[in-house]
PDB file of N, CA and C in Angstrom:
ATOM      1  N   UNK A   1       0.816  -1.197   0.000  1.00  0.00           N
ATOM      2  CA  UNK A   1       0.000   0.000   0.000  1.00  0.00           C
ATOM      3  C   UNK A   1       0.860   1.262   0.000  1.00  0.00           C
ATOM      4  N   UNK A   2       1.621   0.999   1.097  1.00  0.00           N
ATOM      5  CA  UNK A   2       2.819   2.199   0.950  1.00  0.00           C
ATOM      6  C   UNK A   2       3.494   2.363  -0.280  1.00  0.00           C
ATOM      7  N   UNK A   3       4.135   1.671  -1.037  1.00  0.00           N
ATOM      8  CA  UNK A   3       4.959   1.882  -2.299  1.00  0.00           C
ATOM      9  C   UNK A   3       3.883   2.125  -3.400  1.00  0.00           C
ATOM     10  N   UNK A   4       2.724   2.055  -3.646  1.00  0.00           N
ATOM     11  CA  UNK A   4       1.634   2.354  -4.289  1.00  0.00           C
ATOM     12  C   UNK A   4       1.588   3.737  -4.006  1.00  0.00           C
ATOM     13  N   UNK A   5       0.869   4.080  -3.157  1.00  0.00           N
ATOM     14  CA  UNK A   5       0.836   5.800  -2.656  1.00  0.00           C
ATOM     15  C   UNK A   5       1.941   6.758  -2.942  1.00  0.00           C
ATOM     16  N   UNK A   6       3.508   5.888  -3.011  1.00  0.00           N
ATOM     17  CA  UNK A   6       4.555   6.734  -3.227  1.00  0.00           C
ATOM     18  C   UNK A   6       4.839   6.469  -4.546  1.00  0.00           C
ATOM     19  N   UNK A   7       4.466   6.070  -5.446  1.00  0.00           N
ATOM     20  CA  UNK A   7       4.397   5.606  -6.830  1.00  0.00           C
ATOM     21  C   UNK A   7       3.341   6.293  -7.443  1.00  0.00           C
ATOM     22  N   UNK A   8       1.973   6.855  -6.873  1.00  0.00           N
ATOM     23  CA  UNK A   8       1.059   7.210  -7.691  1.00  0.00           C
ATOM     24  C   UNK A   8       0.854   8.758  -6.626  1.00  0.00           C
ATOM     25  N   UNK A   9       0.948   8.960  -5.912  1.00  0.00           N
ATOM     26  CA  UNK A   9       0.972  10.657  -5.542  1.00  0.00           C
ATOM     27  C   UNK A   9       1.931  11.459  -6.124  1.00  0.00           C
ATOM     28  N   UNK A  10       3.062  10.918  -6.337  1.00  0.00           N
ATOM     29  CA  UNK A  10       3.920  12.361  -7.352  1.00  0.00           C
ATOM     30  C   UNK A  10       3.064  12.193  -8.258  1.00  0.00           C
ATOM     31  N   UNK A  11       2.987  11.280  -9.466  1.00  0.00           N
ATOM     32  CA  UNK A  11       2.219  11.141 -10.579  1.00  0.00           C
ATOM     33  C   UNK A  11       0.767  12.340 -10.563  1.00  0.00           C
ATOM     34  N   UNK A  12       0.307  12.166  -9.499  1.00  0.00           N
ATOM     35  CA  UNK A  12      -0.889  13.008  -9.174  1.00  0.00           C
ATOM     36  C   UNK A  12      -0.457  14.452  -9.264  1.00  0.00           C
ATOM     37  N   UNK A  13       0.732  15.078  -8.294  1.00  0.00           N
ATOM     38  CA  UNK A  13       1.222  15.931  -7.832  1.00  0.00           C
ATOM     39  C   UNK A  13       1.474  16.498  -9.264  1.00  0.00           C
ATOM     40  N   UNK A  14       2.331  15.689  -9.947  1.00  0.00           N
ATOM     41  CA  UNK A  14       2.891  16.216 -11.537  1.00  0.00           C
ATOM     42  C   UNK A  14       2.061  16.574 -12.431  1.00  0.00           C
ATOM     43  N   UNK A  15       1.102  16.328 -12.340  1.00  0.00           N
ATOM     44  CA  UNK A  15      -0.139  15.958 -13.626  1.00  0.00           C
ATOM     45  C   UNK A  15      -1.195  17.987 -12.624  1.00  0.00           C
ATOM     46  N   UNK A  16      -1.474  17.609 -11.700  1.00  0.00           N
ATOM     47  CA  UNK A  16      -1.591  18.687 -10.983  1.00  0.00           C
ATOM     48  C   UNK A  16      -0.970  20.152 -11.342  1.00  0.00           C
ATOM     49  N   UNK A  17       0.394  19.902 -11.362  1.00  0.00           N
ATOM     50  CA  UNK A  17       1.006  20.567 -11.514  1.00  0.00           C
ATOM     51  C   UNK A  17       1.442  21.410 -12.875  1.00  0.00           C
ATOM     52  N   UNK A  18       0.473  20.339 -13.448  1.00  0.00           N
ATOM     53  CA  UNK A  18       1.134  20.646 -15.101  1.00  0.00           C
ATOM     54  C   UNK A  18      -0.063  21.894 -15.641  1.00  0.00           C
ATOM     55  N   UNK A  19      -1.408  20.799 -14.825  1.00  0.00           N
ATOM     56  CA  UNK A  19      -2.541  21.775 -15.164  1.00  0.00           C
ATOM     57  C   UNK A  19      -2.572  23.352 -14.519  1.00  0.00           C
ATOM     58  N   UNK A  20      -1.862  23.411 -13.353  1.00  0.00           N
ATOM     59  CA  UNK A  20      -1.868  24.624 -12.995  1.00  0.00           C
ATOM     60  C   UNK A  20      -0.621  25.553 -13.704  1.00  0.00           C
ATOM     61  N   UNK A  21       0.212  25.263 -14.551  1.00  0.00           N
ATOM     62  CA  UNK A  21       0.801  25.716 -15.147  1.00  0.00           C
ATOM     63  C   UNK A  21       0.109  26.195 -16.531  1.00  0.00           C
ATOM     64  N   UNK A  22      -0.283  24.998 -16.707  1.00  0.00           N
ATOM     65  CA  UNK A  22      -1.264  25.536 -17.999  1.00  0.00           C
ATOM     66  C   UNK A  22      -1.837  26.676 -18.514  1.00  0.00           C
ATOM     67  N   UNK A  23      -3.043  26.786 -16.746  1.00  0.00           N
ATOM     68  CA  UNK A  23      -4.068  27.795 -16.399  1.00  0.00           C
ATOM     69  C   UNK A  23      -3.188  28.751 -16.468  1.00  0.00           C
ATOM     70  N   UNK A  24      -1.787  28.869 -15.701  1.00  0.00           N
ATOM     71  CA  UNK A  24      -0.850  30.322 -15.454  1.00  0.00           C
ATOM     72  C   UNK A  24      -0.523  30.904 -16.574  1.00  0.00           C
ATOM     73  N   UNK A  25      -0.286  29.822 -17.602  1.00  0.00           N
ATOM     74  CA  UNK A  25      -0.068  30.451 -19.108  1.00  0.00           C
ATOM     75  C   UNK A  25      -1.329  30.911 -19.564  1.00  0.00           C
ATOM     76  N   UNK A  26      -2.475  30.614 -19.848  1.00  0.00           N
ATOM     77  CA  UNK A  26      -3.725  30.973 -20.425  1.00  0.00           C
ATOM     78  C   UNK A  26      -3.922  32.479 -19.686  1.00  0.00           C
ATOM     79  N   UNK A  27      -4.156  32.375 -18.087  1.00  0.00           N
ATOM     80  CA  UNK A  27      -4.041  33.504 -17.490  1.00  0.00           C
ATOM     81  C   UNK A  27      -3.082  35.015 -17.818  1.00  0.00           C
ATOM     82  N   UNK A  28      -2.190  34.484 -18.303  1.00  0.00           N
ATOM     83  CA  UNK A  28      -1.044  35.318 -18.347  1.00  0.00           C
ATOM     84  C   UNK A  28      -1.221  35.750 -20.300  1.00  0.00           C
ATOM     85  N   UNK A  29      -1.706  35.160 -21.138  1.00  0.00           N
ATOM     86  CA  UNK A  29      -1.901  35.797 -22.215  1.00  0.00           C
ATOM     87  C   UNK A  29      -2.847  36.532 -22.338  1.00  0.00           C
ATOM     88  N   UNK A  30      -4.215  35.660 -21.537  1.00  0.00           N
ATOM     89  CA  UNK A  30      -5.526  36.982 -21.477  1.00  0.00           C
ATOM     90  C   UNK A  30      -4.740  38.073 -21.290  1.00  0.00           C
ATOM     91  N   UNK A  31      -4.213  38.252 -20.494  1.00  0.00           N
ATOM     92  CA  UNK A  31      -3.965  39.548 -18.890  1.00  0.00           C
ATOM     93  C   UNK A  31      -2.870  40.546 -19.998  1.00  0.00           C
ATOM     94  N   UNK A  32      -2.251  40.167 -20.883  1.00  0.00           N
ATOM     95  CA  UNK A  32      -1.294  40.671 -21.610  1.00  0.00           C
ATOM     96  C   UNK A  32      -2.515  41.092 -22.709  1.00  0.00           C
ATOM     97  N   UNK A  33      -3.229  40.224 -23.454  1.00  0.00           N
ATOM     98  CA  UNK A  33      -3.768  40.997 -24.035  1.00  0.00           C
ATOM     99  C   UNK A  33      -4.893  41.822 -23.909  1.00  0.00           C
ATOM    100  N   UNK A  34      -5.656  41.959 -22.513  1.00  0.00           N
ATOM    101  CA  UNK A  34      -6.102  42.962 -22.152  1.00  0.00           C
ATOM    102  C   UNK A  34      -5.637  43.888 -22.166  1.00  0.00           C
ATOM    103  N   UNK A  35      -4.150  44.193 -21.265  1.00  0.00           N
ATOM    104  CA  UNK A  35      -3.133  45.152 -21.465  1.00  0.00           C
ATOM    105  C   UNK A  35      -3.240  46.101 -22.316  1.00  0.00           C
ATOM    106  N   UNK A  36      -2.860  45.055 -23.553  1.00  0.00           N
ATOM    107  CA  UNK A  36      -2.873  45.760 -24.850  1.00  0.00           C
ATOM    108  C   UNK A  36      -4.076  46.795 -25.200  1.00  0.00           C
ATOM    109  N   UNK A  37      -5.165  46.085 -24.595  1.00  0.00           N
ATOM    110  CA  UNK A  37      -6.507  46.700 -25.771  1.00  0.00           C
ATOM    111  C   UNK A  37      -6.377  47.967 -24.586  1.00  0.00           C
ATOM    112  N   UNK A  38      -6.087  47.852 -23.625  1.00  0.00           N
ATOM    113  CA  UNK A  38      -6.694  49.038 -22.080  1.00  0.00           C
ATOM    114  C   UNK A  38      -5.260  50.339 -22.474  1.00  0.00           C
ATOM    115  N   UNK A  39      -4.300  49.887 -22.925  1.00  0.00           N
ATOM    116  CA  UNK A  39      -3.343  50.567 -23.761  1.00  0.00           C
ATOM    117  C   UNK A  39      -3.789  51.286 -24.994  1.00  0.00           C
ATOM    118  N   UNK A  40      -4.437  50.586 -26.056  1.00  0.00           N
ATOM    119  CA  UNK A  40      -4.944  51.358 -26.690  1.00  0.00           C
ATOM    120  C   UNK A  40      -6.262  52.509 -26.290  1.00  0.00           C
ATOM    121  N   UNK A  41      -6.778  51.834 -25.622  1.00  0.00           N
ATOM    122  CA  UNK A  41      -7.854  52.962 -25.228  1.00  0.00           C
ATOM    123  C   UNK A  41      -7.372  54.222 -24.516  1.00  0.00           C
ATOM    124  N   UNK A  42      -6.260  53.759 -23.753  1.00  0.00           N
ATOM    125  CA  UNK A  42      -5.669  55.115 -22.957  1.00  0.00           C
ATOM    126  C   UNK A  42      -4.811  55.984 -23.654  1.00  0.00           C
ATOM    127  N   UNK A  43      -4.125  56.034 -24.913  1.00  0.00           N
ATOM    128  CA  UNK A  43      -3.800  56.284 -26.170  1.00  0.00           C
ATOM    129  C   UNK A  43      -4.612  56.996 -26.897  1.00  0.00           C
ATOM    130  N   UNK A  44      -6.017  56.249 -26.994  1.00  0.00           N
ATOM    131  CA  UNK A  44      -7.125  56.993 -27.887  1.00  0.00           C
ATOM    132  C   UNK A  44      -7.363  58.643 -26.880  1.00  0.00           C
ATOM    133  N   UNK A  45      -7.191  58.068 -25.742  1.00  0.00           N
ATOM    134  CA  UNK A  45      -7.908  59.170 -24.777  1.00  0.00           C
ATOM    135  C   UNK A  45      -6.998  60.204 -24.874  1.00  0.00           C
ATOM    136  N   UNK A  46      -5.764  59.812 -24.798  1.00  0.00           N
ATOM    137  CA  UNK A  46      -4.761  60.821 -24.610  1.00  0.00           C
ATOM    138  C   UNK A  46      -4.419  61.791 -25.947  1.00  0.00           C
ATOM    139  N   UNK A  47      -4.906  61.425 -27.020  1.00  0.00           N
ATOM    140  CA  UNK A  47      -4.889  61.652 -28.094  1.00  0.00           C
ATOM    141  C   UNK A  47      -6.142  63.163 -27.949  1.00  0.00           C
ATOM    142  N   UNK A  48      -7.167  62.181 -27.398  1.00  0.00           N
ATOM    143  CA  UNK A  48      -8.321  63.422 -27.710  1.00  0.00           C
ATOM    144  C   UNK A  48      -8.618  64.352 -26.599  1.00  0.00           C
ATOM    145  N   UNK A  49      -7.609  64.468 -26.017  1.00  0.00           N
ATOM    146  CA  UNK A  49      -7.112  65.521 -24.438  1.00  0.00           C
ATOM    147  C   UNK A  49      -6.416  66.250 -25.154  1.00  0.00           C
ATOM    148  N   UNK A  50      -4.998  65.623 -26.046  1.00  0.00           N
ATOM    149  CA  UNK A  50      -4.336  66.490 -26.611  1.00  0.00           C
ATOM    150  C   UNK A  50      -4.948  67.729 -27.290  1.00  0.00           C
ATOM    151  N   UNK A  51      -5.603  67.323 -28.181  1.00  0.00           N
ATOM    152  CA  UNK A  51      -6.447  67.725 -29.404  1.00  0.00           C
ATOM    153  C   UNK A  51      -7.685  69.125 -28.633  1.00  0.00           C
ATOM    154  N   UNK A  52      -7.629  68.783 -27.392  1.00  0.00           N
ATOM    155  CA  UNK A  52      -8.666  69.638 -26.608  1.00  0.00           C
ATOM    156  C   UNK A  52      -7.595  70.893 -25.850  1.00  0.00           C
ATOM    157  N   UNK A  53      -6.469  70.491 -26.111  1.00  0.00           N
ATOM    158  CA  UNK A  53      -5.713  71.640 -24.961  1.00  0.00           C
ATOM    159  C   UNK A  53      -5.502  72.704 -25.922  1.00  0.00           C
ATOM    160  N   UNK A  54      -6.011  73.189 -26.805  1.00  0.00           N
ATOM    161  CA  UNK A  54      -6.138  74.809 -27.298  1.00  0.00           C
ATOM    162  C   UNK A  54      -7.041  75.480 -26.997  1.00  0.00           C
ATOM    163  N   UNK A  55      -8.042  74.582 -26.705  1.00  0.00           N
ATOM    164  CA  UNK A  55      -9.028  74.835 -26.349  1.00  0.00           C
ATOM    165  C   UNK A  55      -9.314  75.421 -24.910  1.00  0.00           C
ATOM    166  N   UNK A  56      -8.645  74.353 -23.636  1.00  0.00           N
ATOM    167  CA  UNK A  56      -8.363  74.692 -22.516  1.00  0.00           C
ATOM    168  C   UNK A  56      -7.343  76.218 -22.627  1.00  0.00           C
ATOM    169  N   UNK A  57      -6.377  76.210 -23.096  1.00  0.00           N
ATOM    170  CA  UNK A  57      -5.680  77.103 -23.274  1.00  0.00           C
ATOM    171  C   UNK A  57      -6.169  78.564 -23.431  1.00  0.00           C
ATOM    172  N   UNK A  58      -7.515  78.798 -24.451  1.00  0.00           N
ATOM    173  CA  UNK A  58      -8.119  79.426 -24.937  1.00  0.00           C
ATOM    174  C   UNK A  58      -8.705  79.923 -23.559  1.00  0.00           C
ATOM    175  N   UNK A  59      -9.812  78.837 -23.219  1.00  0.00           N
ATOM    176  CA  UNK A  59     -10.546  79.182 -21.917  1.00  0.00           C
ATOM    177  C   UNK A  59      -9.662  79.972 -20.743  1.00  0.00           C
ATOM    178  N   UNK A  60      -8.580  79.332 -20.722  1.00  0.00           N
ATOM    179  CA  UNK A  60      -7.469  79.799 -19.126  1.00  0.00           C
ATOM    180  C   UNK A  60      -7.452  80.919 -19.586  1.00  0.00           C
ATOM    181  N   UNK A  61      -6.883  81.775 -20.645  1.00  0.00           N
ATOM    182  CA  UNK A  61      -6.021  82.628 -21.248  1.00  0.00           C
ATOM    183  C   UNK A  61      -7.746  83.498 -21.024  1.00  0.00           C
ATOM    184  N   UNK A  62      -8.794  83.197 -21.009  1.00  0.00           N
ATOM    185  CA  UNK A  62      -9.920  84.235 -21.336  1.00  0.00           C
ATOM    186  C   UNK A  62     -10.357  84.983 -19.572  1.00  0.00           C
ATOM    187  N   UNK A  63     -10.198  83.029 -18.930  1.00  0.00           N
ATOM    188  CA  UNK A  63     -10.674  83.467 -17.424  1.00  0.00           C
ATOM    189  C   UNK A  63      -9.326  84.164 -16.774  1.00  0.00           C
ATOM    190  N   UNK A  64      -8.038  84.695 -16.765  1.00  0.00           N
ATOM    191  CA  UNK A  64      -6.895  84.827 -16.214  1.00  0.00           C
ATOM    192  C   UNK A  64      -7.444  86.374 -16.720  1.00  0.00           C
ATOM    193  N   UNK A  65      -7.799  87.095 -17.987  1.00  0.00           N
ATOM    194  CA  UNK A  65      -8.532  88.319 -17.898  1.00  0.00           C
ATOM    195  C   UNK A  65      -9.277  88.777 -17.177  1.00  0.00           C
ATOM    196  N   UNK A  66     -10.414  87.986 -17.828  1.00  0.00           N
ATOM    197  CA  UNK A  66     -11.671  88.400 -16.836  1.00  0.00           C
ATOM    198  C   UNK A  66     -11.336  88.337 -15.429  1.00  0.00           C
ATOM    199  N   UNK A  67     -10.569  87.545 -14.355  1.00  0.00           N
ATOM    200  CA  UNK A  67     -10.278  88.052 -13.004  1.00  0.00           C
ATOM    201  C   UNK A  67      -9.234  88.910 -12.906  1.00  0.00           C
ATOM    202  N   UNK A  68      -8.191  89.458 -14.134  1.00  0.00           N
ATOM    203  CA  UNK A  68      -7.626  90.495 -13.800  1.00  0.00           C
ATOM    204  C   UNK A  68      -8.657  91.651 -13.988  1.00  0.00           C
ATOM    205  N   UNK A  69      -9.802  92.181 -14.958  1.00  0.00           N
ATOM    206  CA  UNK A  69     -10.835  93.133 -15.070  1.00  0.00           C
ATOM    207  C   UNK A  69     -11.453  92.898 -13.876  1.00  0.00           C
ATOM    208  N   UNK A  70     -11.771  91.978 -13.240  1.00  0.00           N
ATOM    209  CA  UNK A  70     -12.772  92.241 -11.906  1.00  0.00           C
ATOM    210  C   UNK A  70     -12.185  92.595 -10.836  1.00  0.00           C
ATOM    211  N   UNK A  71     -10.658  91.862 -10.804  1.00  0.00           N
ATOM    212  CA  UNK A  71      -9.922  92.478  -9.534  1.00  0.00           C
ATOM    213  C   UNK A  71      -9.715  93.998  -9.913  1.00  0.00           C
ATOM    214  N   UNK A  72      -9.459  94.731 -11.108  1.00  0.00           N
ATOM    215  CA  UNK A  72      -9.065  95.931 -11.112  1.00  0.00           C
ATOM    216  C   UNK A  72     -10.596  96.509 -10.834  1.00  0.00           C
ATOM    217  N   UNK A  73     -11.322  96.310 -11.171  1.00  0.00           N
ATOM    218  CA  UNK A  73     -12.855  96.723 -10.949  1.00  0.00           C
ATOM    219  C   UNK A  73     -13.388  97.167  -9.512  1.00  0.00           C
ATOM    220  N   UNK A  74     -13.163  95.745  -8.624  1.00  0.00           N
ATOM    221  CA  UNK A  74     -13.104  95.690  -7.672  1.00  0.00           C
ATOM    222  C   UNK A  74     -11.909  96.618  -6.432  1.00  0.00           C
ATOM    223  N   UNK A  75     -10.852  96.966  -7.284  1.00  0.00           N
ATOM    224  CA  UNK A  75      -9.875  97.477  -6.224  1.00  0.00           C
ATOM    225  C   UNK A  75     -10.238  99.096  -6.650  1.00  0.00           C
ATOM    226  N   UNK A  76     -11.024  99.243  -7.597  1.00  0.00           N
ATOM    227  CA  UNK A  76     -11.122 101.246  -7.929  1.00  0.00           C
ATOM    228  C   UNK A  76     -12.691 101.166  -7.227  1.00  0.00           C
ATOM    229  N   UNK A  77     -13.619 100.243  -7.199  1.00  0.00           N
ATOM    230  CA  UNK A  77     -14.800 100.619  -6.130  1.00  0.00           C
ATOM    231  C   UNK A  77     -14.295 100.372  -4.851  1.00  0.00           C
ATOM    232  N   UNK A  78     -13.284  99.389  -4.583  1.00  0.00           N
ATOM    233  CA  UNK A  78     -13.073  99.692  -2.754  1.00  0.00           C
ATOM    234  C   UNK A  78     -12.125 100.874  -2.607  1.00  0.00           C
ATOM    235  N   UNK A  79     -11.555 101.322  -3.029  1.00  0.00           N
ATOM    236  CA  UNK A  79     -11.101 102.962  -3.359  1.00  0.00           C
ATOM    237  C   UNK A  79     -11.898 103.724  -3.325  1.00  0.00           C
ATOM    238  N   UNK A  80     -12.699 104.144  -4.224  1.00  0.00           N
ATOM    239  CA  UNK A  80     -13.861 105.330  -4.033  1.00  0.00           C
ATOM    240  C   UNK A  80     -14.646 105.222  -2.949  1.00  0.00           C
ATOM    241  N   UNK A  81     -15.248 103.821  -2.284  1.00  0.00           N
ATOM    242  CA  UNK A  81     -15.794 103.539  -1.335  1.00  0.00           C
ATOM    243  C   UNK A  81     -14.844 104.221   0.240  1.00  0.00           C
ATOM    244  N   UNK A  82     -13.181 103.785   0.032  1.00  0.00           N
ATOM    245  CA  UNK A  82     -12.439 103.889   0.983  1.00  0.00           C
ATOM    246  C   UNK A  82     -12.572 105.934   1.120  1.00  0.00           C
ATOM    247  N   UNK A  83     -12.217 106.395   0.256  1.00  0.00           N
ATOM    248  CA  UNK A  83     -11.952 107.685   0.026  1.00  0.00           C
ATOM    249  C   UNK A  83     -13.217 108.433   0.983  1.00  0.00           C
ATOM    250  N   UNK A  84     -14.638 108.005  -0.094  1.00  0.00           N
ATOM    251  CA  UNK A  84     -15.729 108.746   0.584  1.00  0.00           C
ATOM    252  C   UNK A  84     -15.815 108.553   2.689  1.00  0.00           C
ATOM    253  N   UNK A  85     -15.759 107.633   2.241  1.00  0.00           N
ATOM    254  CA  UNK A  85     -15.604 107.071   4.482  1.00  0.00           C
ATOM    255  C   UNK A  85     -14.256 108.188   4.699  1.00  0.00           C
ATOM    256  N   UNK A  86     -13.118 108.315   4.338  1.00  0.00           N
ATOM    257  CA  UNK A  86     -12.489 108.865   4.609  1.00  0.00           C
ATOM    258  C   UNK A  86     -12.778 110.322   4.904  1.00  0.00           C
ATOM    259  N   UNK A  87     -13.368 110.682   3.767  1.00  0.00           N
ATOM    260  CA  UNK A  87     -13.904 112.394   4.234  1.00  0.00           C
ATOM    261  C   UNK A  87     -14.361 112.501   4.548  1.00  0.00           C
ATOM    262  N   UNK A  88     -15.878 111.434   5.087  1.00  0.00           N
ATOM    263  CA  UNK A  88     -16.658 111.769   5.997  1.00  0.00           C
ATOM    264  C   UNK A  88     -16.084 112.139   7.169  1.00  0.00           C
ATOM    265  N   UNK A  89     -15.453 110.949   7.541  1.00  0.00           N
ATOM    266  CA  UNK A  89     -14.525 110.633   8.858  1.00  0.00           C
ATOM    267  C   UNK A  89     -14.011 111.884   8.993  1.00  0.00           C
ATOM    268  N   UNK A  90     -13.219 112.584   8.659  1.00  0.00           N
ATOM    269  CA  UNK A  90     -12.476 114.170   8.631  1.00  0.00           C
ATOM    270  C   UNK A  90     -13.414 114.650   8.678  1.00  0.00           C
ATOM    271  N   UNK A  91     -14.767 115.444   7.962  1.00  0.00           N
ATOM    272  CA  UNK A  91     -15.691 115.806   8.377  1.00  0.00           C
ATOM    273  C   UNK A  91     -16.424 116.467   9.671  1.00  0.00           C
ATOM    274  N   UNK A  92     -16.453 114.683  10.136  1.00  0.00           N
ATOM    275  CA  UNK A  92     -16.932 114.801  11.298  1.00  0.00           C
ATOM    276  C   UNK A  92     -15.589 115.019  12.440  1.00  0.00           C
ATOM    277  N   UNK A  93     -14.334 114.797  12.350  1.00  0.00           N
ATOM    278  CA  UNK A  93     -13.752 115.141  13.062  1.00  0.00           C
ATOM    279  C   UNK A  93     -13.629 116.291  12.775  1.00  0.00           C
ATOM    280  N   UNK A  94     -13.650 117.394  11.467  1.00  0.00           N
ATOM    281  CA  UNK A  94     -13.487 118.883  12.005  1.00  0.00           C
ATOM    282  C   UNK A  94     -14.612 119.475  12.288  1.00  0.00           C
ATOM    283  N   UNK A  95     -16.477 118.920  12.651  1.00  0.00           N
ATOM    284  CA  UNK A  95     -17.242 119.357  13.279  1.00  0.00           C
ATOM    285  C   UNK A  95     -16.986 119.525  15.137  1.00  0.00           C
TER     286      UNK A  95
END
């Protein structure tokens, strides 16, 4: 019984072993050629980001104005605002 078991469990072990090698190869070509296709798609994408940054560019370059016009906007009304308080203030201190 003993020399049976040690005669036919490697056999088992090997044959086992072969199939899980198998699977590791099958596994391992899917997984590569997923790769590939998830490569191309991130390629396609990067392509049509490229193709969009004049666009972004355009936009930055429009909004980087428009908050320099509102900050200057904004800093000549808190000026006139500052000024008028100011003379009041004197005003009433030379009443």
């Amino acid at each position: 019984m003993i020399s049976f078991l040690q005669t036919f469990l490697p056999i088992v072990i090997y044959f086992l072993l072969i199939i899980l090698l198998i699977i590791g190869i099958i596994l391992g070509v899917r997984s590569i050629q997923t790769l590939n296709k998830v490569d191309k798609v991130v390629d396609d994408v990067n392509d049509k980001v490229q193709s969009l940054n004049g666009f972004f560019n355009l936009v930055d370059f429009t909004t980087d104005k428009i908050v320099s016009i509102t900050d200057k906007v904004v800093e000549g009304v808190s000026g006139l605002i500052g000024t008028v308080f100011r003379r009041k203030r004197k005003n009433d201190e030379e009443e």
